[in-house]
N, C-alpha and C. Protein backbone atom coordinates (compact mmCIF):
# COMPACT_ATOMS: atom_id res chain seq x y z
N UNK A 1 0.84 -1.18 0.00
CA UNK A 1 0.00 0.00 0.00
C UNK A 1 0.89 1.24 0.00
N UNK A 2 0.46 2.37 -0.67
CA UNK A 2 1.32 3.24 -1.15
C UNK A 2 0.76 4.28 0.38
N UNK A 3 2.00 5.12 0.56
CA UNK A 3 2.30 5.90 1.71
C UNK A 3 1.40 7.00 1.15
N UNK A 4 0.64 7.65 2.60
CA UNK A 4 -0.09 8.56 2.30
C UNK A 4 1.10 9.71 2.26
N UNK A 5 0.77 10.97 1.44
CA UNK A 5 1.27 12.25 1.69
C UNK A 5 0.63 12.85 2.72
N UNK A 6 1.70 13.59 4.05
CA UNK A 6 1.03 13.88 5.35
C UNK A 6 0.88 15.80 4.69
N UNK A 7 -0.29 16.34 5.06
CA UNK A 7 -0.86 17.67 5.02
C UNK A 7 -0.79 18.58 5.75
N UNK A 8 0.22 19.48 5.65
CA UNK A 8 0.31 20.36 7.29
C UNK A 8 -0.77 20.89 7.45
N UNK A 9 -1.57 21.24 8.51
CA UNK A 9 -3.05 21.31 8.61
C UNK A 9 -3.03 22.61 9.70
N UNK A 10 -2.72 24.43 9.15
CA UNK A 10 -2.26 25.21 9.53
C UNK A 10 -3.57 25.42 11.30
N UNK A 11 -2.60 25.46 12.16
CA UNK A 11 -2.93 26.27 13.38
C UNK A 11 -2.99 27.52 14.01
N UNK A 12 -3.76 28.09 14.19
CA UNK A 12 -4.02 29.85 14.45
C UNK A 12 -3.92 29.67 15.91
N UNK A 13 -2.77 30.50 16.10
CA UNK A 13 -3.32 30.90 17.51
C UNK A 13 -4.58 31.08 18.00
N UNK A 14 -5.21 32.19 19.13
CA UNK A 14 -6.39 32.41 19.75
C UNK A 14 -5.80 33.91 19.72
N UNK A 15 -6.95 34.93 18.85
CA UNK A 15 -6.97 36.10 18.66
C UNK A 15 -6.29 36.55 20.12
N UNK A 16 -4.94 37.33 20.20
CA UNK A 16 -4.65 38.26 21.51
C UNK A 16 -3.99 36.95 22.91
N UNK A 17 -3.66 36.17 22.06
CA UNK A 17 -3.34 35.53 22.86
C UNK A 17 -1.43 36.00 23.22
N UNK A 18 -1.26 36.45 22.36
CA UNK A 18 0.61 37.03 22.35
C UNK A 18 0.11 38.65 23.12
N UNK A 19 -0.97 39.03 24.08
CA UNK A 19 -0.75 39.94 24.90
C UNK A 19 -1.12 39.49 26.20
N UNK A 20 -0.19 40.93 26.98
CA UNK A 20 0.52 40.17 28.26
C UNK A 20 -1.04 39.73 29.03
N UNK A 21 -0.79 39.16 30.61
CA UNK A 21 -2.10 39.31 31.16
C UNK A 21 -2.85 40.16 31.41
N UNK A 22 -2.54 41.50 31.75
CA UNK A 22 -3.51 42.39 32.28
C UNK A 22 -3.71 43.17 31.08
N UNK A 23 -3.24 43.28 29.78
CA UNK A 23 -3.92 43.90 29.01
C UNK A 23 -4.89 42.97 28.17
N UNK A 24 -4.83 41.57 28.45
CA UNK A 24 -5.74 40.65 27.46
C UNK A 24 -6.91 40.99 28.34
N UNK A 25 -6.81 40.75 29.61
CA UNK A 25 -8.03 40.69 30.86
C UNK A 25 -8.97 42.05 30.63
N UNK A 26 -7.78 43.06 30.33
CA UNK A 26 -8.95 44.39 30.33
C UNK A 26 -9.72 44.63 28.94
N UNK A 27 -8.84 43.83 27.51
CA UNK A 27 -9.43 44.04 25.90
C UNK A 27 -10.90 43.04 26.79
N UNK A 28 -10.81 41.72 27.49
CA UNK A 28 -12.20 40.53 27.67
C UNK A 28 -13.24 41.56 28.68
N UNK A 29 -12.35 42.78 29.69
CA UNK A 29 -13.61 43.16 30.16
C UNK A 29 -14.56 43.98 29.53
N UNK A 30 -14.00 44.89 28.93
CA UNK A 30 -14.49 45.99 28.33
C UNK A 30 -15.23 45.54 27.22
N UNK A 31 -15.13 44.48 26.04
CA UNK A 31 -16.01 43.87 25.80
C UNK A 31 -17.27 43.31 26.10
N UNK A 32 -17.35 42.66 27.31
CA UNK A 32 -17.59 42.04 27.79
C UNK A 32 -19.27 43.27 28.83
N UNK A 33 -18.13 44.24 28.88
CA UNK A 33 -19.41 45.28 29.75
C UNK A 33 -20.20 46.23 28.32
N UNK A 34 -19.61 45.60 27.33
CA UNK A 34 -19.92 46.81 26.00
C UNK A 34 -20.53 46.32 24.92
N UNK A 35 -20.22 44.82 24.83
CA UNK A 35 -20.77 43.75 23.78
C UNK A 35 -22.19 44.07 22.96
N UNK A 36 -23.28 44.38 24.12
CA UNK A 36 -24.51 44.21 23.84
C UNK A 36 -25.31 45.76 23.45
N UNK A 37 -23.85 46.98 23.57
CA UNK A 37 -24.59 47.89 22.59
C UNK A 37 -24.68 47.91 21.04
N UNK A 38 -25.65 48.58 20.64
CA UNK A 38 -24.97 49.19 19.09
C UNK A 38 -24.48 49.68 19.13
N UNK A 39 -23.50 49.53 18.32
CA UNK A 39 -22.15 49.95 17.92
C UNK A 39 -20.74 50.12 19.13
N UNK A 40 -20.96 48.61 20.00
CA UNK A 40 -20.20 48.80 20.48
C UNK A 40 -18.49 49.37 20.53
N UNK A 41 -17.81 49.44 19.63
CA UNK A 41 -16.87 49.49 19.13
C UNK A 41 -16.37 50.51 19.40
N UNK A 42 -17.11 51.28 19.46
CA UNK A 42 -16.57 53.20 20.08
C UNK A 42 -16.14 53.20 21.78
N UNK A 43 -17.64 52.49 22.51
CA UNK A 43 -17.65 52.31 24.13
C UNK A 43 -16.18 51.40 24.29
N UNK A 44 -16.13 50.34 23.67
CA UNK A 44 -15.29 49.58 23.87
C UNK A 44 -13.79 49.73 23.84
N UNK A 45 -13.48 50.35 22.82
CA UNK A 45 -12.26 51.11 22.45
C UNK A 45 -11.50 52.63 23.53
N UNK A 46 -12.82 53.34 24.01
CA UNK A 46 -12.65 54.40 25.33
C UNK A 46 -12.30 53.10 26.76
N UNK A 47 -12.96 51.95 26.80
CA UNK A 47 -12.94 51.52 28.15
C UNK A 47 -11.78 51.11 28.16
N UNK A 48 -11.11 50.67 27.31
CA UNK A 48 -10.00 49.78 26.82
C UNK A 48 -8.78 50.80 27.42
N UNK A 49 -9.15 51.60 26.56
CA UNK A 49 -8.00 53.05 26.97
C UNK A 49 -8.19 53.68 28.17
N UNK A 50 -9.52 53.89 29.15
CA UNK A 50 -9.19 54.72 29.98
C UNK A 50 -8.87 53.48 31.04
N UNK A 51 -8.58 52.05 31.04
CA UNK A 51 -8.32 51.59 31.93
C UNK A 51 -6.45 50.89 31.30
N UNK A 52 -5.95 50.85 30.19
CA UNK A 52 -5.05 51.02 29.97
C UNK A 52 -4.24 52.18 29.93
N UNK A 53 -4.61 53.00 29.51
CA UNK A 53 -4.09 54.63 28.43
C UNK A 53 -3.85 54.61 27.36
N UNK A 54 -3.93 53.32 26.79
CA UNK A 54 -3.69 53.19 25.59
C UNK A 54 -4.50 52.03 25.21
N UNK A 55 -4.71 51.73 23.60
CA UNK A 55 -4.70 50.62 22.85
C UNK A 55 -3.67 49.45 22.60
N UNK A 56 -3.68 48.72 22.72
CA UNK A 56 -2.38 48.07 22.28
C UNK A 56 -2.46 47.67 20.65
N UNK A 57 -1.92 47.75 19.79
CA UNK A 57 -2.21 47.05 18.26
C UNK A 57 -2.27 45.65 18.42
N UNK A 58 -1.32 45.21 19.42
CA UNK A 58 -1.96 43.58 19.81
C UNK A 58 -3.45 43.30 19.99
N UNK A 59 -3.64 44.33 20.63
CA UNK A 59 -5.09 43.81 20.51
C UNK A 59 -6.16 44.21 20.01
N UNK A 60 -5.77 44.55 18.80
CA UNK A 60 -7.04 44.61 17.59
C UNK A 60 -7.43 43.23 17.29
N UNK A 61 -6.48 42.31 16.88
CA UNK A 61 -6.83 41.29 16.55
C UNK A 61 -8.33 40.54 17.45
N UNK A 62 -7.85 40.63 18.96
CA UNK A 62 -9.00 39.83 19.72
C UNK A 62 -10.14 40.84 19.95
N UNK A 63 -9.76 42.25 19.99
CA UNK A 63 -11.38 43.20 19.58
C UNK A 63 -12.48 42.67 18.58
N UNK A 64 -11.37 42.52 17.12
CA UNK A 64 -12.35 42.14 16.23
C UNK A 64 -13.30 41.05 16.26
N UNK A 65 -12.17 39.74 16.62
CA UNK A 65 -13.04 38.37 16.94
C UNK A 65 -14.22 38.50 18.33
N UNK A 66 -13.83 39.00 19.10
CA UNK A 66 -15.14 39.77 20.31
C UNK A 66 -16.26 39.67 20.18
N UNK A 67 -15.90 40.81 18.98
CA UNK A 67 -17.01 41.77 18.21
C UNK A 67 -17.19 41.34 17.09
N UNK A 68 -17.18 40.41 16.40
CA UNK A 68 -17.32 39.48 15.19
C UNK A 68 -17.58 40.67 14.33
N UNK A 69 -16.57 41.18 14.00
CA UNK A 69 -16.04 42.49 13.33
C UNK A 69 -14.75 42.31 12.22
N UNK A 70 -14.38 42.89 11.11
CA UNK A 70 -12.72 42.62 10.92
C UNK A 70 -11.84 43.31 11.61
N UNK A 71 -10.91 42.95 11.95
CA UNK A 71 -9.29 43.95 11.76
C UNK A 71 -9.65 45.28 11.24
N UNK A 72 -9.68 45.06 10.13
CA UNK A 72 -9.62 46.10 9.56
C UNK A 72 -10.87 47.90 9.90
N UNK A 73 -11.70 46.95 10.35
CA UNK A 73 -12.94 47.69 11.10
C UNK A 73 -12.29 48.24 12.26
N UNK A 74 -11.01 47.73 13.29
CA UNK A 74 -11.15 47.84 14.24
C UNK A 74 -10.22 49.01 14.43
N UNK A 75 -8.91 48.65 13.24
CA UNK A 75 -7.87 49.55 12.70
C UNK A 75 -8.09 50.63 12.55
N UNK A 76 -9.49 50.69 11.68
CA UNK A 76 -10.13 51.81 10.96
C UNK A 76 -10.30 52.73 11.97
N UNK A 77 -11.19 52.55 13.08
CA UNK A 77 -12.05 53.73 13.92
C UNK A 77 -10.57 53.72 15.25
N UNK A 78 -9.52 53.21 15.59
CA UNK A 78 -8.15 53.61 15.83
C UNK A 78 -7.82 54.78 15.59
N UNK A 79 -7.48 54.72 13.68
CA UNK A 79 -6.28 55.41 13.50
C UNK A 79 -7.40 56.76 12.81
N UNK A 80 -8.65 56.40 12.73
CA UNK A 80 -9.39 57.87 12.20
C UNK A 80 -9.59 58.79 13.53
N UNK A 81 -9.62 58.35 14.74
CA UNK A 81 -10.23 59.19 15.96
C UNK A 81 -8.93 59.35 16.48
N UNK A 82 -8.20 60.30 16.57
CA UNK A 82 -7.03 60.90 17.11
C UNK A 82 -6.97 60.31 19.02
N UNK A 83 -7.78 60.67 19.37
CA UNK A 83 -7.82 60.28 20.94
C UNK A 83 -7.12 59.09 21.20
N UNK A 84 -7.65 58.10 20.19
CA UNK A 84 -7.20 56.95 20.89
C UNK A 84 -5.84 56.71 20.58
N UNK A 85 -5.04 56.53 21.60
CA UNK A 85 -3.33 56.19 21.45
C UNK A 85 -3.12 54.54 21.23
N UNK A 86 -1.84 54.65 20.42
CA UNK A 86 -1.52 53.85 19.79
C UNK A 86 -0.28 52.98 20.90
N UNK A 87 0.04 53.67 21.76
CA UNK A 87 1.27 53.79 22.37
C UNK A 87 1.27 54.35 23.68
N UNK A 88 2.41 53.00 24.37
CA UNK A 88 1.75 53.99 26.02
C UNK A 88 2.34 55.37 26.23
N UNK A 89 1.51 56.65 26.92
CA UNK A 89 1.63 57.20 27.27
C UNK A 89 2.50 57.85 28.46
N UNK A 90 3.33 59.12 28.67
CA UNK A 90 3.40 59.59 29.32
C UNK A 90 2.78 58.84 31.42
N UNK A 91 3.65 59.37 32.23
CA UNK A 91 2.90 59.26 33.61
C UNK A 91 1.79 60.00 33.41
N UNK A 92 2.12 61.44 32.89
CA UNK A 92 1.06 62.54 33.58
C UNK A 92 0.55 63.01 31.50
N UNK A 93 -0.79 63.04 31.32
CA UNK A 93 -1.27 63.83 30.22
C UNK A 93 -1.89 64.73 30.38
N UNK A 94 -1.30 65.71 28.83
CA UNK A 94 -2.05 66.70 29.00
C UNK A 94 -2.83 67.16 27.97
N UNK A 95 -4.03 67.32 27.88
CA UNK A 95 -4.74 67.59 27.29
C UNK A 95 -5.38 69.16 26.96
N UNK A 96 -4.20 69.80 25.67
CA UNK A 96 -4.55 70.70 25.05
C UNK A 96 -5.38 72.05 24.49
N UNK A 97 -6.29 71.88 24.77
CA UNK A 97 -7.32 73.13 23.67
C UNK A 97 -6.63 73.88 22.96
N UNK A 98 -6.95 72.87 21.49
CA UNK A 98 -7.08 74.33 20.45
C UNK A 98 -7.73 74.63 19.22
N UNK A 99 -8.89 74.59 20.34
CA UNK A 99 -10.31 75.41 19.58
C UNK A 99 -10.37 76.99 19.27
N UNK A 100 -10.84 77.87 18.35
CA UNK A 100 -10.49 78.68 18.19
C UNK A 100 -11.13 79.94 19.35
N UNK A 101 -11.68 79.37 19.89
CA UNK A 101 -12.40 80.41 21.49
C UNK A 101 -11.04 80.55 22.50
N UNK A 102 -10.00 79.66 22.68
CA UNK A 102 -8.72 79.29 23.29
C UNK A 102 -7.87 79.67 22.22
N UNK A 103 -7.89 79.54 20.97
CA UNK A 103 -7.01 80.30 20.35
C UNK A 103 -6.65 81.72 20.49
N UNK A 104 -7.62 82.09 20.62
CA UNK A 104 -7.78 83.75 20.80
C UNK A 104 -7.21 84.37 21.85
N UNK A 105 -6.71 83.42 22.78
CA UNK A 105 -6.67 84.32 24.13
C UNK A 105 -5.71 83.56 24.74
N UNK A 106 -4.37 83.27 23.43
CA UNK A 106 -3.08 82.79 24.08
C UNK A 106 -2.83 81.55 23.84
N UNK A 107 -3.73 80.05 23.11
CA UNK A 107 -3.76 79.03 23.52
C UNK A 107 -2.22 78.19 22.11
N UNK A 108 -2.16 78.77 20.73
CA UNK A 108 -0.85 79.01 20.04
C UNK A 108 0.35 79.08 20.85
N UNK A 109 0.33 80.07 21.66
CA UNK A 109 1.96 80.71 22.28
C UNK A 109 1.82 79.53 23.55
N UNK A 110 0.79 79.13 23.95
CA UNK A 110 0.91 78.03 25.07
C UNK A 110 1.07 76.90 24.68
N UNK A 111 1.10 76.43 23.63
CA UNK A 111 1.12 74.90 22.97
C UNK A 111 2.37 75.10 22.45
N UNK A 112 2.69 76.15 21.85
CA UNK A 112 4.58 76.57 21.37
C UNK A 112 5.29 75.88 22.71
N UNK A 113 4.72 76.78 23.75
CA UNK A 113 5.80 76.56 25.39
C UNK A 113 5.38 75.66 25.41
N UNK A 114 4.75 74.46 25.30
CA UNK A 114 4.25 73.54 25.96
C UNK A 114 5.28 72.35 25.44
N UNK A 115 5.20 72.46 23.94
CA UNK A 115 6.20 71.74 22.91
C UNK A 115 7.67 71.88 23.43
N UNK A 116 8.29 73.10 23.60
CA UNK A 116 9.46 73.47 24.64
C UNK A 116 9.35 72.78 25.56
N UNK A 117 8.59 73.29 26.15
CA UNK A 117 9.24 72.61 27.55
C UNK A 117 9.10 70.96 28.04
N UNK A 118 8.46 70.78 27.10
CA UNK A 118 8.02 69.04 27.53
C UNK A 118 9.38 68.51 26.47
N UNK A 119 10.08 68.90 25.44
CA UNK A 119 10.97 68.45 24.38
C UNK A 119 9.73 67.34 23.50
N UNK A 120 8.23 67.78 23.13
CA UNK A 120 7.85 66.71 22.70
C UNK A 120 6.60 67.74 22.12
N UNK A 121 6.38 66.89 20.64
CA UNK A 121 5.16 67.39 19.77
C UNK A 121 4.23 66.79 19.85
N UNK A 122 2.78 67.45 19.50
CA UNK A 122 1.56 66.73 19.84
C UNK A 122 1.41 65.64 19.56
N UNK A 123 0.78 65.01 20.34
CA UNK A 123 0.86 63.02 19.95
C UNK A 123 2.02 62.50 20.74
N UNK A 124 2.72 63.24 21.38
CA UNK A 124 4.02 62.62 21.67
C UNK A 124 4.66 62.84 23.05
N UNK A 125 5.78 61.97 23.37
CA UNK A 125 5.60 61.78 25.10
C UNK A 125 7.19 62.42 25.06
N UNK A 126 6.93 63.10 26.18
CA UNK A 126 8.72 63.48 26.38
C UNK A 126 9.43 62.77 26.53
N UNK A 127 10.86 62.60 26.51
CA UNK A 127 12.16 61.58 26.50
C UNK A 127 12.41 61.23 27.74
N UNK A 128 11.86 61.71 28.96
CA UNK A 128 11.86 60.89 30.00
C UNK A 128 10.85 59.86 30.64
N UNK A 129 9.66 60.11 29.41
CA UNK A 129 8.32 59.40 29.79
C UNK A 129 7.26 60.65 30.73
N UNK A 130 7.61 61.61 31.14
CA UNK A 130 6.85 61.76 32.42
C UNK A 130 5.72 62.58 31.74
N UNK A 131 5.50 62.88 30.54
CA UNK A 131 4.58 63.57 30.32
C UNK A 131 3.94 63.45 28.50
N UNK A 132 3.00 63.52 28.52
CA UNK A 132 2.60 62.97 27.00
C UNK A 132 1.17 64.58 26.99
N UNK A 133 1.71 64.80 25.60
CA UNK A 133 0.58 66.01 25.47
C UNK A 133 -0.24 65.94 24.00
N UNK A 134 -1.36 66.22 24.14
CA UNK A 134 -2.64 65.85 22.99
C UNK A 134 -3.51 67.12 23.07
N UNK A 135 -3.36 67.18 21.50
CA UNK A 135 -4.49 68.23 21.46
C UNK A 135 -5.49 67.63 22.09
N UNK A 136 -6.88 68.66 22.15
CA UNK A 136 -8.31 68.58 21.80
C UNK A 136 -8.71 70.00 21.69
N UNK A 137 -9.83 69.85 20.84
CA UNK A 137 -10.60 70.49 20.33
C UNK A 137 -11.88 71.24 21.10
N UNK A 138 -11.83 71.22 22.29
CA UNK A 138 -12.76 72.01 23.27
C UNK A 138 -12.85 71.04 24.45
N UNK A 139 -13.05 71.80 25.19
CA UNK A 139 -13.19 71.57 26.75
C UNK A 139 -14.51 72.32 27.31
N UNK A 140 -14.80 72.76 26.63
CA UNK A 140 -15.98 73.16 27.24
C UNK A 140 -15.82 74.53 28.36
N UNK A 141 -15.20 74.65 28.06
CA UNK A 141 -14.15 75.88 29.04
C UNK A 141 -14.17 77.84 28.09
N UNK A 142 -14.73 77.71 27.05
CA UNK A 142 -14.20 78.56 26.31
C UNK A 142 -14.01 80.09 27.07
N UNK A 143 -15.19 80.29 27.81
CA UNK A 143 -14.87 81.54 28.89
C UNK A 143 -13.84 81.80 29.74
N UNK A 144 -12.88 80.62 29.77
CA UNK A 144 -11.86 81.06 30.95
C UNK A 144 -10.34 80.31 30.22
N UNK A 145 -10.41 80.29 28.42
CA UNK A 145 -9.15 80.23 28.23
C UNK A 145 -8.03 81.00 28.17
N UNK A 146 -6.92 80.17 27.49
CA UNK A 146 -6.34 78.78 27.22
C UNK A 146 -6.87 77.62 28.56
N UNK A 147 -7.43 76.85 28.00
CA UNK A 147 -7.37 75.85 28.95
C UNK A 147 -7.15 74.38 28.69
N UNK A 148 -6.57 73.90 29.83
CA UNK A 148 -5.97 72.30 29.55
C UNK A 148 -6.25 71.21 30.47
N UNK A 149 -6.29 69.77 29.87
CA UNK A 149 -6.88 69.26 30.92
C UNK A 149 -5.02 68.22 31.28
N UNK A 150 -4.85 68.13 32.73
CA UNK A 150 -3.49 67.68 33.55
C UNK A 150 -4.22 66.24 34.22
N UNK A 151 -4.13 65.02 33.70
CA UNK A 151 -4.34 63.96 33.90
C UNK A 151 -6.21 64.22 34.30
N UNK A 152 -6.44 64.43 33.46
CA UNK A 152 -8.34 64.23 33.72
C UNK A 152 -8.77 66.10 34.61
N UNK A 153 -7.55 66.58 35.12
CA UNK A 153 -8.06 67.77 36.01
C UNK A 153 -7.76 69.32 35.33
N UNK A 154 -9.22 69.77 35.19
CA UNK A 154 -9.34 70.97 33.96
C UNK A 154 -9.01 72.37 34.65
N UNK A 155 -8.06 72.76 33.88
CA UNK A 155 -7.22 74.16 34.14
C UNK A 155 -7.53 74.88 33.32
N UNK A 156 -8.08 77.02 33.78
CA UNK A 156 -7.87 77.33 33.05
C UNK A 156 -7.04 78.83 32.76
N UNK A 157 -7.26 79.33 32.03
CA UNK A 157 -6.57 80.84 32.05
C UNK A 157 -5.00 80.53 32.31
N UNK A 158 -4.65 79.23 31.31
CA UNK A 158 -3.59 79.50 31.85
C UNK A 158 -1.76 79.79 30.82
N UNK A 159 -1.22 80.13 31.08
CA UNK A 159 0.01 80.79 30.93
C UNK A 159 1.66 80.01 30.83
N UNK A 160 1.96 80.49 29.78
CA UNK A 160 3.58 79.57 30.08
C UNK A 160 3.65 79.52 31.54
N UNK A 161 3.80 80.50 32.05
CA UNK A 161 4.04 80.69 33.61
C UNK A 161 3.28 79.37 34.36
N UNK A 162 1.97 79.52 34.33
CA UNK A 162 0.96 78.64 35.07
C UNK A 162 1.14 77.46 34.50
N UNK A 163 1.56 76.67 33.32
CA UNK A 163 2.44 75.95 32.56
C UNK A 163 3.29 75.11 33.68
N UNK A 164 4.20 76.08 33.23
CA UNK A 164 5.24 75.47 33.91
C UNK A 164 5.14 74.97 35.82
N UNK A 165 4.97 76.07 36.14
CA UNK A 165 4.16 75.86 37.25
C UNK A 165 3.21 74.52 37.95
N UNK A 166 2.39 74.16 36.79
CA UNK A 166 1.39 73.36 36.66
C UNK A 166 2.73 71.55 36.97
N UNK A 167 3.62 71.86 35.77
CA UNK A 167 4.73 70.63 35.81
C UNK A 167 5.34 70.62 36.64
N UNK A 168 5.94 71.98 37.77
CA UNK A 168 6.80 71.33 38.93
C UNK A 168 5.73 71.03 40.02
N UNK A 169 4.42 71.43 40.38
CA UNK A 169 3.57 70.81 41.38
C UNK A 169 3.01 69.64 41.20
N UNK A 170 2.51 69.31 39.85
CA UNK A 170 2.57 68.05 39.83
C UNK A 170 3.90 66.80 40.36
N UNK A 171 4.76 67.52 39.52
CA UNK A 171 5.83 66.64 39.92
C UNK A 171 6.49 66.10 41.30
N UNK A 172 6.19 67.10 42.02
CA UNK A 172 6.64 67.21 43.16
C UNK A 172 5.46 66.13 44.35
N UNK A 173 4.30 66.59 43.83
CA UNK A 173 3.19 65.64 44.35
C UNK A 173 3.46 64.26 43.92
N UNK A 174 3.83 64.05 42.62
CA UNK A 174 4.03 62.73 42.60
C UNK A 174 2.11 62.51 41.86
N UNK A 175 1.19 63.37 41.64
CA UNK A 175 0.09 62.75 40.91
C UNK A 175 -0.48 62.43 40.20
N UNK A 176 -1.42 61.65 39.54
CA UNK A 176 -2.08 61.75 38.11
C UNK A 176 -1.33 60.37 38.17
N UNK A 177 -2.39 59.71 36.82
CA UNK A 177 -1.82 58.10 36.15
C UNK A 177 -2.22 58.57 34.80
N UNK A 178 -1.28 57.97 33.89
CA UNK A 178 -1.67 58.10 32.00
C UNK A 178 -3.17 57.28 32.15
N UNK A 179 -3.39 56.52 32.94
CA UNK A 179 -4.33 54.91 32.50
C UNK A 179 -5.56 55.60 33.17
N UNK A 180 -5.76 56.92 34.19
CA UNK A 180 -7.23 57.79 34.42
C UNK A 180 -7.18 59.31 33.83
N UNK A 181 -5.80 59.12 32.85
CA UNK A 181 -6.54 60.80 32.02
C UNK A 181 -7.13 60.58 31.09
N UNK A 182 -8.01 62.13 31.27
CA UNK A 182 -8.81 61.82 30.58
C UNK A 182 -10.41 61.98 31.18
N UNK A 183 -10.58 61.37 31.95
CA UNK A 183 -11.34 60.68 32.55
C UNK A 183 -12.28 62.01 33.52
N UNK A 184 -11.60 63.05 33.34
CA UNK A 184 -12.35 64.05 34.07
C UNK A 184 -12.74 65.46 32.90
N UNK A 185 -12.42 64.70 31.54
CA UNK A 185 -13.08 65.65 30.72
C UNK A 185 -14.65 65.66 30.34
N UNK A 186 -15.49 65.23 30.50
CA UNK A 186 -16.94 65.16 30.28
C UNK A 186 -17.50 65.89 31.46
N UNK A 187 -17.82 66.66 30.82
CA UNK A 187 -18.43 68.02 31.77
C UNK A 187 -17.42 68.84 32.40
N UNK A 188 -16.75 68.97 32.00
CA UNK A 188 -15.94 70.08 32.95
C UNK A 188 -15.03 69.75 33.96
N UNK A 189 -14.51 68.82 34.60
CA UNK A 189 -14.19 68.50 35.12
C UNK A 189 -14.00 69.35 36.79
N UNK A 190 -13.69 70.40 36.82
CA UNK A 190 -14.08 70.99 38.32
C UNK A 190 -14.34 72.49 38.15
N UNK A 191 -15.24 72.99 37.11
CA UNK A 191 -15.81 74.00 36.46
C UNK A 191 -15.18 74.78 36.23
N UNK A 192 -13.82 74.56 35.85
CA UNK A 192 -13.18 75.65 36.06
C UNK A 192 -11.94 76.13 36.66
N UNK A 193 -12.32 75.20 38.13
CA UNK A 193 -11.15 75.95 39.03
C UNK A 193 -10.56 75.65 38.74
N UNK A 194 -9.19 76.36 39.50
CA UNK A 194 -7.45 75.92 38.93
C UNK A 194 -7.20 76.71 39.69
């Protein structure tokens, strides 16, 4: 009897299985609490990030299978919505305005100093890690700009001076996490004060 020819009979991993534990655990929760809206994919992608700070590209793959979605779906609403990072962040973020109500009243010459003094352009984390800065496009603040949001906590009227300022008290406190900024921009975060 003639020898069969043996068929390599290809094996796939398990979508997200090459990410570490606590970021596979948080892509299964956030699914998992988000699954059963329409259009989950937006909710899911914020929960992902405000309990990471980031996305991982590892785990698009197991988003999609989740969400019996493609890759390419998942890629898509990623790299079109600026917010969501690709890459971990900074300790401390900061979140920008520059809407043109904050333009008007300094928020240019504060994003110049801001670029200075952090050694880092928008989207991008300074060379020691400690700080990552992102536009946005309103805060809801427009009466009391330039204003910025410092790990989820909304500042405004404020000034290279108040700037800088803003980076040695933080620093010195030791506060804020990349993985809860953010997280105090919906509504205002403390109306104001600073």
């Amino acid at each position: 009897m003639a020898e069969r020819k043996r068929v390599a009979i290809p094996i796939r991993p398990a979508p997200g299985s090459d990410l570490p534990a606590p970021e596979r655990a948080a892509v299964l929760d956030a699914v998992q609490r988000h699954r059963s809206l329409d259009g989950a994919l937006l909710p899911v992608l914020h929960a992902i990030q405000e309990q990471l700070g980031w996305i991982p590209p590892k785990a698009v793959p197991l988003i999609a299978f989740e969400l019996n979605i493609t890759r390419a779906d998942v890629h898509g609403v990623i790299t079109f919505y600026h917010y969501f990072r690709q890459h971990p962040p900074g300790r401390h973020v900061i979140h920008l305005c520059r809407a043109e109500a904050c333009q008007a009243v300094g928020a240019v010459a504060l994003e110049n100093h801001a670029r200075r003094a952090l050694g880092a352009e928008m989207h991008g984390t300074s060379a020691d890690g400690s700080h990552s800065l992102e536009p946005v496009y309103c805060l809801g603040n427009c009466a009391m700009g330039p204003s910025l949001l410092y790990d989820g906590e909304l500042h405004a009227r404020v000034t290279p001076e108040r700037f800088d300022e803003l980076l040695r008290t933080a620093d010195a406190r030791g506060t804020g996490s990349a993985a809860t900024a953010g997280a105090g921009a919906a509504g205002g975060a403390n109306g104001g004060r600073s």
